[in-house]
Protein backbone atom coordinates (compact mmCIF):
# COMPACT_ATOMS: atom_id res chain seq x y z
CA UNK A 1 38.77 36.18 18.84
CA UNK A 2 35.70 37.59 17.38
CA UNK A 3 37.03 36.34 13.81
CA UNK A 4 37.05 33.12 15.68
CA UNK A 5 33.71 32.82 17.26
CA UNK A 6 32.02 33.51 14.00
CA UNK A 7 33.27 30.45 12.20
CA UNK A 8 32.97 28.23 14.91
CA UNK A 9 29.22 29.40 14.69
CA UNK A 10 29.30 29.16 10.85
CA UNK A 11 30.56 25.55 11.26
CA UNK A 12 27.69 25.13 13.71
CA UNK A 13 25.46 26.42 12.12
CA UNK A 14 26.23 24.47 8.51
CA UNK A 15 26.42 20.91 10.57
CA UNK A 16 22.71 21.53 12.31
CA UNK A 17 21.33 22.62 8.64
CA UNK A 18 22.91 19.40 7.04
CA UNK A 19 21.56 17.46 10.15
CA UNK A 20 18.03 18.85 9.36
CA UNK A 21 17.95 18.35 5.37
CA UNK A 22 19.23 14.64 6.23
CA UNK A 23 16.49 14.07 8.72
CA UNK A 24 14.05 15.56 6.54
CA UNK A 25 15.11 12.96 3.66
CA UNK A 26 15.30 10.53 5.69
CA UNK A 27 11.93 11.32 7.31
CA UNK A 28 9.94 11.33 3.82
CA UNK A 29 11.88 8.27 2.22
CA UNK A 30 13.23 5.51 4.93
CA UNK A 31 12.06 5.92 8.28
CA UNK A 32 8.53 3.81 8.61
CA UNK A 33 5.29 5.74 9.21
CA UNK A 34 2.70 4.17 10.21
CA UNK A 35 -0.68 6.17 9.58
CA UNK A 36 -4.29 6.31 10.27
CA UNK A 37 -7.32 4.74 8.73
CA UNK A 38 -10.26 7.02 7.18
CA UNK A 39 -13.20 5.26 8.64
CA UNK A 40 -15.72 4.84 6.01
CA UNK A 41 -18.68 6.56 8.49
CA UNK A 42 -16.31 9.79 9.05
CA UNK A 43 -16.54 11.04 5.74
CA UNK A 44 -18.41 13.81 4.47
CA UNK A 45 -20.24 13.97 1.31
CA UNK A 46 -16.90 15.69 -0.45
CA UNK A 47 -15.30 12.34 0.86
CA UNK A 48 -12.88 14.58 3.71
CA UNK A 49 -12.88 13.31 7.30
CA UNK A 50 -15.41 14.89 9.52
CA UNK A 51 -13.79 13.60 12.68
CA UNK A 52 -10.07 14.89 13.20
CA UNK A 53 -9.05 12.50 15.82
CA UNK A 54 -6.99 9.59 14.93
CA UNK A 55 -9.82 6.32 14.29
CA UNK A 56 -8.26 2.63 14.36
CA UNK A 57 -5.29 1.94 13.61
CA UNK A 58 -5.08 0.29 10.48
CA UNK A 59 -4.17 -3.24 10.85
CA UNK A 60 -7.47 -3.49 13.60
CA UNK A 61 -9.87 -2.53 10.48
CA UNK A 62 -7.40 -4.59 8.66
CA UNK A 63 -7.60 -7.89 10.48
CA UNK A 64 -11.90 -7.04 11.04
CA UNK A 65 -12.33 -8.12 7.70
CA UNK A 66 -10.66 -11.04 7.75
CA UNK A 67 -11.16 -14.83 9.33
CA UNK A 68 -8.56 -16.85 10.67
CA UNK A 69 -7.15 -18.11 7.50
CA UNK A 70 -6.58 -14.37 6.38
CA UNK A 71 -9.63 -14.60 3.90
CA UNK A 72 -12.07 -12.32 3.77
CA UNK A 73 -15.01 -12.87 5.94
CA UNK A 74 -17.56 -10.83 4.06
CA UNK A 75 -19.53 -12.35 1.31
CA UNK A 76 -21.57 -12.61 -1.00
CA UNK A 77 -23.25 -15.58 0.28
CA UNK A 78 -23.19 -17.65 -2.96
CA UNK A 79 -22.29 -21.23 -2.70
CA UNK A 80 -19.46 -20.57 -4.72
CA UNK A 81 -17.18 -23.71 -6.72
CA UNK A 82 -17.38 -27.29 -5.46
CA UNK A 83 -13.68 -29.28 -6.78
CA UNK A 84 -14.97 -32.82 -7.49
CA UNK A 85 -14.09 -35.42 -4.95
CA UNK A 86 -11.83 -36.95 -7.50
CA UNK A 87 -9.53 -33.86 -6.27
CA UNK A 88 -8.94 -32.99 -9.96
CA UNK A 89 -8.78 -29.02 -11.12
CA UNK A 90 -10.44 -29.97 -14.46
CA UNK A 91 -8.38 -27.55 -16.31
CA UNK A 92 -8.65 -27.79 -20.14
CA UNK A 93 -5.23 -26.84 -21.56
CA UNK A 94 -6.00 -27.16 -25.34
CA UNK A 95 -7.70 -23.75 -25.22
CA UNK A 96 -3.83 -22.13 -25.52
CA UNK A 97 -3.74 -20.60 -28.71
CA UNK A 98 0.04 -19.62 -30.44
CA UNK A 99 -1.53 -17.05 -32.48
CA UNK A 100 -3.54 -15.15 -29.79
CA UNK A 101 -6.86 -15.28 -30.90
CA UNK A 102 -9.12 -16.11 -28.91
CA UNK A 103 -11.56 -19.57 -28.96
CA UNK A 104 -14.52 -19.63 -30.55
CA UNK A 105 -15.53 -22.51 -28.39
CA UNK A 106 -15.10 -20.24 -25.61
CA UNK A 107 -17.96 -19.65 -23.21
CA UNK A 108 -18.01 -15.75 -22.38
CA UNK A 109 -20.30 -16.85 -19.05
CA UNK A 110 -17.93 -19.20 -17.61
CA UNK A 111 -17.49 -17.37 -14.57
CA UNK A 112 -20.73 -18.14 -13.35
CA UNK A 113 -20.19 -21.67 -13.84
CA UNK A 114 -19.37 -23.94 -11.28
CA UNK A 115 -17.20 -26.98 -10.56
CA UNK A 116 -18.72 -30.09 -9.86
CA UNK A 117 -19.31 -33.59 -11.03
CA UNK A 118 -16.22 -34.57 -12.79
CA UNK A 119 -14.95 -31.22 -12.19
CA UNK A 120 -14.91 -30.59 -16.31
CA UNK A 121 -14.38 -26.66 -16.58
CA UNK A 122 -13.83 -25.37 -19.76
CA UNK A 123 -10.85 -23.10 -19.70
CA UNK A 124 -10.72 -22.67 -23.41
CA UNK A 125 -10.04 -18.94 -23.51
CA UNK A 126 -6.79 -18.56 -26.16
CA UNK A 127 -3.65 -17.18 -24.94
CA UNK A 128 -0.88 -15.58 -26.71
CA UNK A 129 0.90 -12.19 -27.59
CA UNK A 130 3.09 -10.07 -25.37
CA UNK A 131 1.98 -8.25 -21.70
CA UNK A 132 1.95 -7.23 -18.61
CA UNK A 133 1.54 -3.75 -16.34
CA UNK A 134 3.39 -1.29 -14.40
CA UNK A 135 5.46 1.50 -15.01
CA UNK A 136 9.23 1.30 -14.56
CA UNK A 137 9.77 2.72 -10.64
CA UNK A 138 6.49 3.98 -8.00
CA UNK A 139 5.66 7.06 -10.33
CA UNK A 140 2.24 6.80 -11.20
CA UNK A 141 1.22 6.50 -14.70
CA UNK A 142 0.15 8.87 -16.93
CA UNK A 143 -3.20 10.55 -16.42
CA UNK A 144 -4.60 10.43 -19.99
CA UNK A 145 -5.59 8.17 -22.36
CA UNK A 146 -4.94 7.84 -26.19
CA UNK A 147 -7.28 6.19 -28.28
CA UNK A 148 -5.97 2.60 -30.15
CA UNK A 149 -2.86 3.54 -32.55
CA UNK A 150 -0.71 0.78 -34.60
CA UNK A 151 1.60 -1.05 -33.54
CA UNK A 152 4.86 -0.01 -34.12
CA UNK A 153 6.49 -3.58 -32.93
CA UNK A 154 5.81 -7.55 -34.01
CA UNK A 155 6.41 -10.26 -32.16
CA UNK A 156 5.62 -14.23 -32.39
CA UNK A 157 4.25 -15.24 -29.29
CA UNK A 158 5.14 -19.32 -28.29
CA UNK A 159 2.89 -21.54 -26.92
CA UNK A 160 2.43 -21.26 -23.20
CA UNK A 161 3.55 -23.69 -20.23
CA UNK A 162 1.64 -24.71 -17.71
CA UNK A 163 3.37 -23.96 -14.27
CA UNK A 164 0.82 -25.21 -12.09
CA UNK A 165 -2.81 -25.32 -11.29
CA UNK A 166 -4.80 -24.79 -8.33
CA UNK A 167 -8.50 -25.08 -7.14
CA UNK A 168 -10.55 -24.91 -3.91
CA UNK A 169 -14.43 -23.95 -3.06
CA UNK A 170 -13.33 -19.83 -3.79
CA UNK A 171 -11.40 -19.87 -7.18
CA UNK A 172 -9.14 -21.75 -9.41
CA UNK A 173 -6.08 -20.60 -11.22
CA UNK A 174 -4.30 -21.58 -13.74
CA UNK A 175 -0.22 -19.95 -14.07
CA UNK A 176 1.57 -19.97 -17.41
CA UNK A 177 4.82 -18.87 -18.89
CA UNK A 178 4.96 -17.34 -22.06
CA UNK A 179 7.64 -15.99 -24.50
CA UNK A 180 6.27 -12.83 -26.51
CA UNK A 181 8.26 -9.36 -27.28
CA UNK A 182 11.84 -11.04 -26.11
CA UNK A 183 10.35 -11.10 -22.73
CA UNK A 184 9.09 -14.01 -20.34
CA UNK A 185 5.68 -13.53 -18.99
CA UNK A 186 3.43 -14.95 -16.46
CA UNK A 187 0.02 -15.12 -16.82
CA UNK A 188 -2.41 -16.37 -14.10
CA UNK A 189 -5.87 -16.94 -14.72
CA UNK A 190 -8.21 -16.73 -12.11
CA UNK A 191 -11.98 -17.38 -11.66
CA UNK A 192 -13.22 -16.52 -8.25
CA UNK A 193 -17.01 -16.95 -6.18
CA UNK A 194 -17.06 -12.85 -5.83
CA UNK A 195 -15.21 -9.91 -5.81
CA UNK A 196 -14.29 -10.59 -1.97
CA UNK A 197 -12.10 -13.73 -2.56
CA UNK A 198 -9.41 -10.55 -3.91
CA UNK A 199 -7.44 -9.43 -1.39
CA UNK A 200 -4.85 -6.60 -0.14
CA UNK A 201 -2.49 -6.68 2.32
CA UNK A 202 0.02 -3.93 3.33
CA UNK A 203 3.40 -4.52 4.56
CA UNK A 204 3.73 -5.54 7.92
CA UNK A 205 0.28 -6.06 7.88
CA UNK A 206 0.33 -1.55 8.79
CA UNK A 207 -0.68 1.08 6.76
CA UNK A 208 1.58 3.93 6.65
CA UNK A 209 4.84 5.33 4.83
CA UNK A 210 7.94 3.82 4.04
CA UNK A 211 6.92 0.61 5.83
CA UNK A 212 7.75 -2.29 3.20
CA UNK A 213 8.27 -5.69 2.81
CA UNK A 214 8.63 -8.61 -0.40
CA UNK A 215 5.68 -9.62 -2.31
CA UNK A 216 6.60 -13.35 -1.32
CA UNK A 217 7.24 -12.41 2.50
CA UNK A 218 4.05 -11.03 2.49
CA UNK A 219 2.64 -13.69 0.76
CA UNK A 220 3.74 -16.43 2.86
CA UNK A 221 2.54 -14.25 6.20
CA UNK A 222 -1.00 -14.00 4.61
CA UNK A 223 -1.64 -17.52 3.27
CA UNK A 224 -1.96 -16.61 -0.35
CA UNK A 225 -1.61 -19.09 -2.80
CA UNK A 226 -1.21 -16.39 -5.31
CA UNK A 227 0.11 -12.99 -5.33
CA UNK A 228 1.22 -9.86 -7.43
CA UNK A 229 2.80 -6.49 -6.02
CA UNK A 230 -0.14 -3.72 -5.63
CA UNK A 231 0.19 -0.17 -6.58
CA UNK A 232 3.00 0.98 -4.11
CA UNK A 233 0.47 3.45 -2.39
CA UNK A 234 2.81 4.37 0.25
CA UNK A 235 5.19 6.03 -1.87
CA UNK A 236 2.82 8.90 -2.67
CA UNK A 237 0.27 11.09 -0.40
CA UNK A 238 -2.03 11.02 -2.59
CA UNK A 239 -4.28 8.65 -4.17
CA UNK A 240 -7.52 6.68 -2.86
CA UNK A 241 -6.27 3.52 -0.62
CA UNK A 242 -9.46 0.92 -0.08
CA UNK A 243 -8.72 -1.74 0.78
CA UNK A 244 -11.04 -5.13 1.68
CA UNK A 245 -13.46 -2.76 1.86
CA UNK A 246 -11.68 0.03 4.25
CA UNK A 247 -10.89 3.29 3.25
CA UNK A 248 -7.27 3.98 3.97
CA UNK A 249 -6.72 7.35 2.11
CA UNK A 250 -9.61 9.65 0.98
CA UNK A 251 -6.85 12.30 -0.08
CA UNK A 252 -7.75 12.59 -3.99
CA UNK A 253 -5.32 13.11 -7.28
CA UNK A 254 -5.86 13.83 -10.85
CA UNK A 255 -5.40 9.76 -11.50
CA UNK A 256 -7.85 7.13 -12.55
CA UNK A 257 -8.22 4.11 -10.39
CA UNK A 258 -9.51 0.90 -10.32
CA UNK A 259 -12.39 -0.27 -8.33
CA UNK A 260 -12.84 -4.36 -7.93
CA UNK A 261 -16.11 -4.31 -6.77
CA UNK A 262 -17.61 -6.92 -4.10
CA UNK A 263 -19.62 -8.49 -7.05
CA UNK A 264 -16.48 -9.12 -8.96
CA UNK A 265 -16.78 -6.70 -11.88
CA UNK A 266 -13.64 -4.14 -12.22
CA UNK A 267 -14.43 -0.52 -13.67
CA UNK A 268 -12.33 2.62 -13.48
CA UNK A 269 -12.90 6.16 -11.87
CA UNK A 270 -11.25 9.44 -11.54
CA UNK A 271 -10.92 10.75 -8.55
CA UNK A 272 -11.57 13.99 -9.51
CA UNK A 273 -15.06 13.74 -9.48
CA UNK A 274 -15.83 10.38 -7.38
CA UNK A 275 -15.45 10.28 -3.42
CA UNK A 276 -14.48 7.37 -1.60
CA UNK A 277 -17.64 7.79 0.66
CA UNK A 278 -19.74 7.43 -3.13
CA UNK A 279 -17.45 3.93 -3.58
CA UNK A 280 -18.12 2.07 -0.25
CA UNK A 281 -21.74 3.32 -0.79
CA UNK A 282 -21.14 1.26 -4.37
CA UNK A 283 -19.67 -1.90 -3.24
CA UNK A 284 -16.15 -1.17 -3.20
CA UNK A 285 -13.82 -3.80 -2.56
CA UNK A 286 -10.45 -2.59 -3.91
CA UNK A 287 -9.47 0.76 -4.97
CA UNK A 288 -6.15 0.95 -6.32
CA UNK A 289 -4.37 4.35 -7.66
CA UNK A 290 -1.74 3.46 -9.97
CA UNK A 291 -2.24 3.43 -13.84
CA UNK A 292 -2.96 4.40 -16.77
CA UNK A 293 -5.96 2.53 -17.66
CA UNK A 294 -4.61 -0.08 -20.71
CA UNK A 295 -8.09 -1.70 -21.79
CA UNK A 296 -11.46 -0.24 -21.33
CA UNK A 297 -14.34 -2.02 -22.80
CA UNK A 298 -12.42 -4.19 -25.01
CA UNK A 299 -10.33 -1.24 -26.64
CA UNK A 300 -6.30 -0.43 -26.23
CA UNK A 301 -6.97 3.19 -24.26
CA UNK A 302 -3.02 3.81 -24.61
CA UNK A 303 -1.07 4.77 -27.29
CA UNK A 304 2.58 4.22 -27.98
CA UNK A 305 3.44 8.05 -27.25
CA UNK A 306 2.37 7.45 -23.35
CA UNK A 307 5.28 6.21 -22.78
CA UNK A 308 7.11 9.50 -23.08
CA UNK A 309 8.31 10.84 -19.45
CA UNK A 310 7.39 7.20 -18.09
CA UNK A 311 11.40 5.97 -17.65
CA UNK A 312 12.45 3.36 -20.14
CA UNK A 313 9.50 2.12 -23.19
CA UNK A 314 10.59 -1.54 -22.47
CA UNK A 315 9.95 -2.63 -18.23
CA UNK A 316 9.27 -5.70 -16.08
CA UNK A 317 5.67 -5.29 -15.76
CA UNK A 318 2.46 -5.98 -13.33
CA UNK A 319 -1.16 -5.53 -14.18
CA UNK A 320 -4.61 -7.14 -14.01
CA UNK A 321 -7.67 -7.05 -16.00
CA UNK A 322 -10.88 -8.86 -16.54
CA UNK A 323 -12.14 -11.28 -19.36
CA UNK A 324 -15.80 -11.22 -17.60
CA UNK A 325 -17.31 -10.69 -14.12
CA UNK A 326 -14.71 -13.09 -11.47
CA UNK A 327 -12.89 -13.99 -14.07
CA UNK A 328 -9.56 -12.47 -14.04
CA UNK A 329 -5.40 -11.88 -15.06
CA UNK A 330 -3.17 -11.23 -13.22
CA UNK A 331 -0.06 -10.39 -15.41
CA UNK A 332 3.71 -10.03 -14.49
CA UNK A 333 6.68 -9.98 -17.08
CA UNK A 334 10.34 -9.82 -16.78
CA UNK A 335 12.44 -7.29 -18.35
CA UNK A 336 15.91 -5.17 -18.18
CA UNK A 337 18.10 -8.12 -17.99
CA UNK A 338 19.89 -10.19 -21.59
CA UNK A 339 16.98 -12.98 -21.68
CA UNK A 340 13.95 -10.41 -20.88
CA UNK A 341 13.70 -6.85 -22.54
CA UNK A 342 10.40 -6.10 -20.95
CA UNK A 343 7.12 -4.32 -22.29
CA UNK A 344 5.93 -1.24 -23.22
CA UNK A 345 2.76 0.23 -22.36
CA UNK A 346 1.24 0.04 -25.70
CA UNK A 347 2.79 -3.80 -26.01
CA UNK A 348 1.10 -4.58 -22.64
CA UNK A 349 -2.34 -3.84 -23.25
CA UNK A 350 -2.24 -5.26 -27.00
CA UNK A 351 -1.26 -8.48 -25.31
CA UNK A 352 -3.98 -8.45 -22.58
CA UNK A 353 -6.60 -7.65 -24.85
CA UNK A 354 -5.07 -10.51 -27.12
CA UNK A 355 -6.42 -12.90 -24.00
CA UNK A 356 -9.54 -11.86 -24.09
CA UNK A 357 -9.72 -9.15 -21.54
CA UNK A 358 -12.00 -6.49 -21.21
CA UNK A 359 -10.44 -3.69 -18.96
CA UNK A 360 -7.03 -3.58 -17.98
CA UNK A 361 -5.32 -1.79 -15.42
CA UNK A 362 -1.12 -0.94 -15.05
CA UNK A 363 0.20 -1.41 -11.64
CA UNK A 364 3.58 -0.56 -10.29
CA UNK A 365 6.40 -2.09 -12.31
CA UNK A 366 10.11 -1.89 -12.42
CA UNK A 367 11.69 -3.54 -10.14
CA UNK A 368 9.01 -4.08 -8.03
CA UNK A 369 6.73 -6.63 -10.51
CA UNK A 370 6.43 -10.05 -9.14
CA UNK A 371 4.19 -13.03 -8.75
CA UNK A 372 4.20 -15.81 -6.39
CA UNK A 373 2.36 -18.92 -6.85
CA UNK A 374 2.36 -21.50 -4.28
CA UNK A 375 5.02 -20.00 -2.22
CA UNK A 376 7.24 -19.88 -5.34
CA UNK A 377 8.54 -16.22 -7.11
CA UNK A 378 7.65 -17.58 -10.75
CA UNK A 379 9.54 -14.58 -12.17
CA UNK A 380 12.39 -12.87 -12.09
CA UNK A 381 12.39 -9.76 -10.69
CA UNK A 382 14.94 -7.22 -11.08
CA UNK A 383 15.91 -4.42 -8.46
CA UNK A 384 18.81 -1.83 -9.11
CA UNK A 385 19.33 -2.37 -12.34
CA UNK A 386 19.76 -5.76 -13.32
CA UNK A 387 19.89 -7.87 -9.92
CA UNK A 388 17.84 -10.69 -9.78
CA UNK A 389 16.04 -9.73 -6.53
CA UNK A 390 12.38 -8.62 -5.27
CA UNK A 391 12.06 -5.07 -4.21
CA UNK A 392 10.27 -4.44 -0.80
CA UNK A 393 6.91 -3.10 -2.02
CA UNK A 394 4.14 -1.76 0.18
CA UNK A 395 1.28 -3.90 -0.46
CA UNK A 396 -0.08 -6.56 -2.66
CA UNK A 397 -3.17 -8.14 -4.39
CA UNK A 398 -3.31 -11.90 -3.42
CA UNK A 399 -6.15 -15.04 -3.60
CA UNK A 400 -5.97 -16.82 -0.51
CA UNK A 401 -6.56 -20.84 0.31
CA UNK A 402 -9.42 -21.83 1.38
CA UNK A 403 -10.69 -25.76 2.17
């Protein structure tokens, strides 16, 4: 009888452990979380929250900075781009290079220029070569940087194709598909008024763990006319979250990040010695905590070894850089399916530096990279191998419409 007991109590005693561990799992990976905001004027000069009690929930400080067409309300104040009243973008396509190079014609201050008249804006920047950010999964990238190596890979790049144009009083964008590297990739160029007119939004409009949704559902819900995936902050604990101006996450790593400051200039920072407090008191607009940096100050700042311990070499990618102040790309490629291999590292930041841009910065990748244009997925992401499908992310970078 005793002999009994015992395993009954074993058995027990096994089913509430496996119970526990499942919970647990399920706990850290599925069930949502939704967490609190750091409030910018609770922080400390180390950056750590001086008051303990939970401060607004996140989607109030969200939706404070925000007007009723889900654009940001804060500005800069400057009059910003005025479309002609012919309605035309006044793109100029015949700035597309094959070889890459970039357009001598090409005026480096555009970005302070402004529509009007007959709406002729000179978009002659050249285009070509390979690209796009984002390691293969949510792990962040690597925390170092290499300084520019060769190239261990060619590739003839073709000549891009316009998928569509757009243009209001806040920015204009121009999406094309190119062919570089056996991979398709996307390439939106976009010239904003100020930093502001880049947004975030989290999934479900909540900040928190494991709450997630598609980049076009999210999209859609938010009004953007364009949109990439973000940095997938809610699959870590770790990591700076500002965003549209809110601190989300003062809780630090070893990582860079990038900053897109309210004047529209992107720069990079380590965490290890920066507090979030120190960025808001700097303008901060976005903070993102993905990486590694690919481009910093016109230089590749990878190698072709960082891709050791980072999955695959070749991945769908997402990243975004800057040619000058408001002027920016946002990049997404396909890869891990027979028409797209996808990019490495080392290929992505040769090709964004190849359009001209400056600094360069990896977001999440894998199966997770996509862009939306106009309610449209112009790519073709990949989730679980090969599967044509978007993966629910936890936030995204998007330009909203404006009248």
């Amino acid at each position: 009888m005793r002999k009994f007991n015992g395993k009954k109590a074993g058995i027990i005693c096994g089913v509430a452990l496996a119970s526990f561990t499942s919970y647990a799992l399920l706990d850290t990976f599925v069930i949502p979380h939704p967490m609190q905001t750091v409030s910018g004027q609770n922080l400390d000069s180390n950056g750590l929250s001086i008051n303990e009690e939970e401060s607004t929930e996140a989607e109030n400080a969200y939706a404070a900075n925000q007007d009723q067409d889900g654009l940001s309300s804060n500005n800069s104040g400057r009059s910003g781009f005025n479309q002609d009243d012919s309605g035309q973008n006044g793109f100029k396509q015949d700035g597309y290079h094959q070889d890459g190079e970039n357009n001598d014609n090409y005026d480096e201050n555009s970005s302070d220029q402004s529509f009007g008249g007959n709406g002729g804006f000179d978009n002659g920047q050249g285009f070509g070569g390979p690209g796009n950010g984002g390691s293969g999964g949510h792990g962040q990238g690597g925390p170092g940087r290499g300084g520019q190596g060769s190239s261990g890979s060619t590739s003839s790049t073709s000549s891009g194709t316009v998928i569509g144009t757009y243009s209001d009083s806040k920015s204009k964008i121009t999406v094309t598909q190119y062919r570089a590297y056996d991979s398709n990739i996307y390439v939106a160029d976009v010239e904003v008024t100020d930093g502001t007119s880049i947004l975030s939004a989290f999934a479900n409009n909540t900040y928190g763990r494991n709450i997630t949704d598609t980049t076009s559902d999210m999209a859609e819900e938010n009004n953007a006319v364009l949109a990439i995936n973000g940095d997938y902050y809610g699959a870590r604990q770790s990591g700076y979250v500002i965003r549209n101006g809110v601190v989300y996450r003062n809780q630090g790593s070893n990582g860079e990040d990038m900053v897109i400051s309210k004047d529209g200039s992107l720069s990079f920072i380590s965490e290890s010695d920066t507090t979030t407090d120190s960025l808001i008191q700097k303008q901060a607009w976005q903070v993102l905590s993905f990486g590694p940096v690919l481009v910093e100050n016109g230089e590749v700042a990878v190698t072709e070894n960082d891709e050791v311990g980072m999955a695959m070499a070749s991945n769908p990618r997402t990243a975004i850089g800057t040619v000058a102040k408001n002027h920016y790309l946002f990049v997404v490629s396909d890869g891990r399916t027979s028409e797209s291999a996808g990019l490495s590292l080392y290929e992505l930041a040769n090709f964004m530096k190849s359009l001209g841009a400056t600094n360069v910065y990896n977001l999440d990748g894998g199966g997770s990279s996509t862009m939306v244009f106009q309610g449209e997925v112009v790519n073709n992401p990949t989730t679980n191998g090969n599967k044509i499908s978007e993966r629910a992310v936890s936030d995204i970078l998007y330009i909203g419409k404006n009248s």
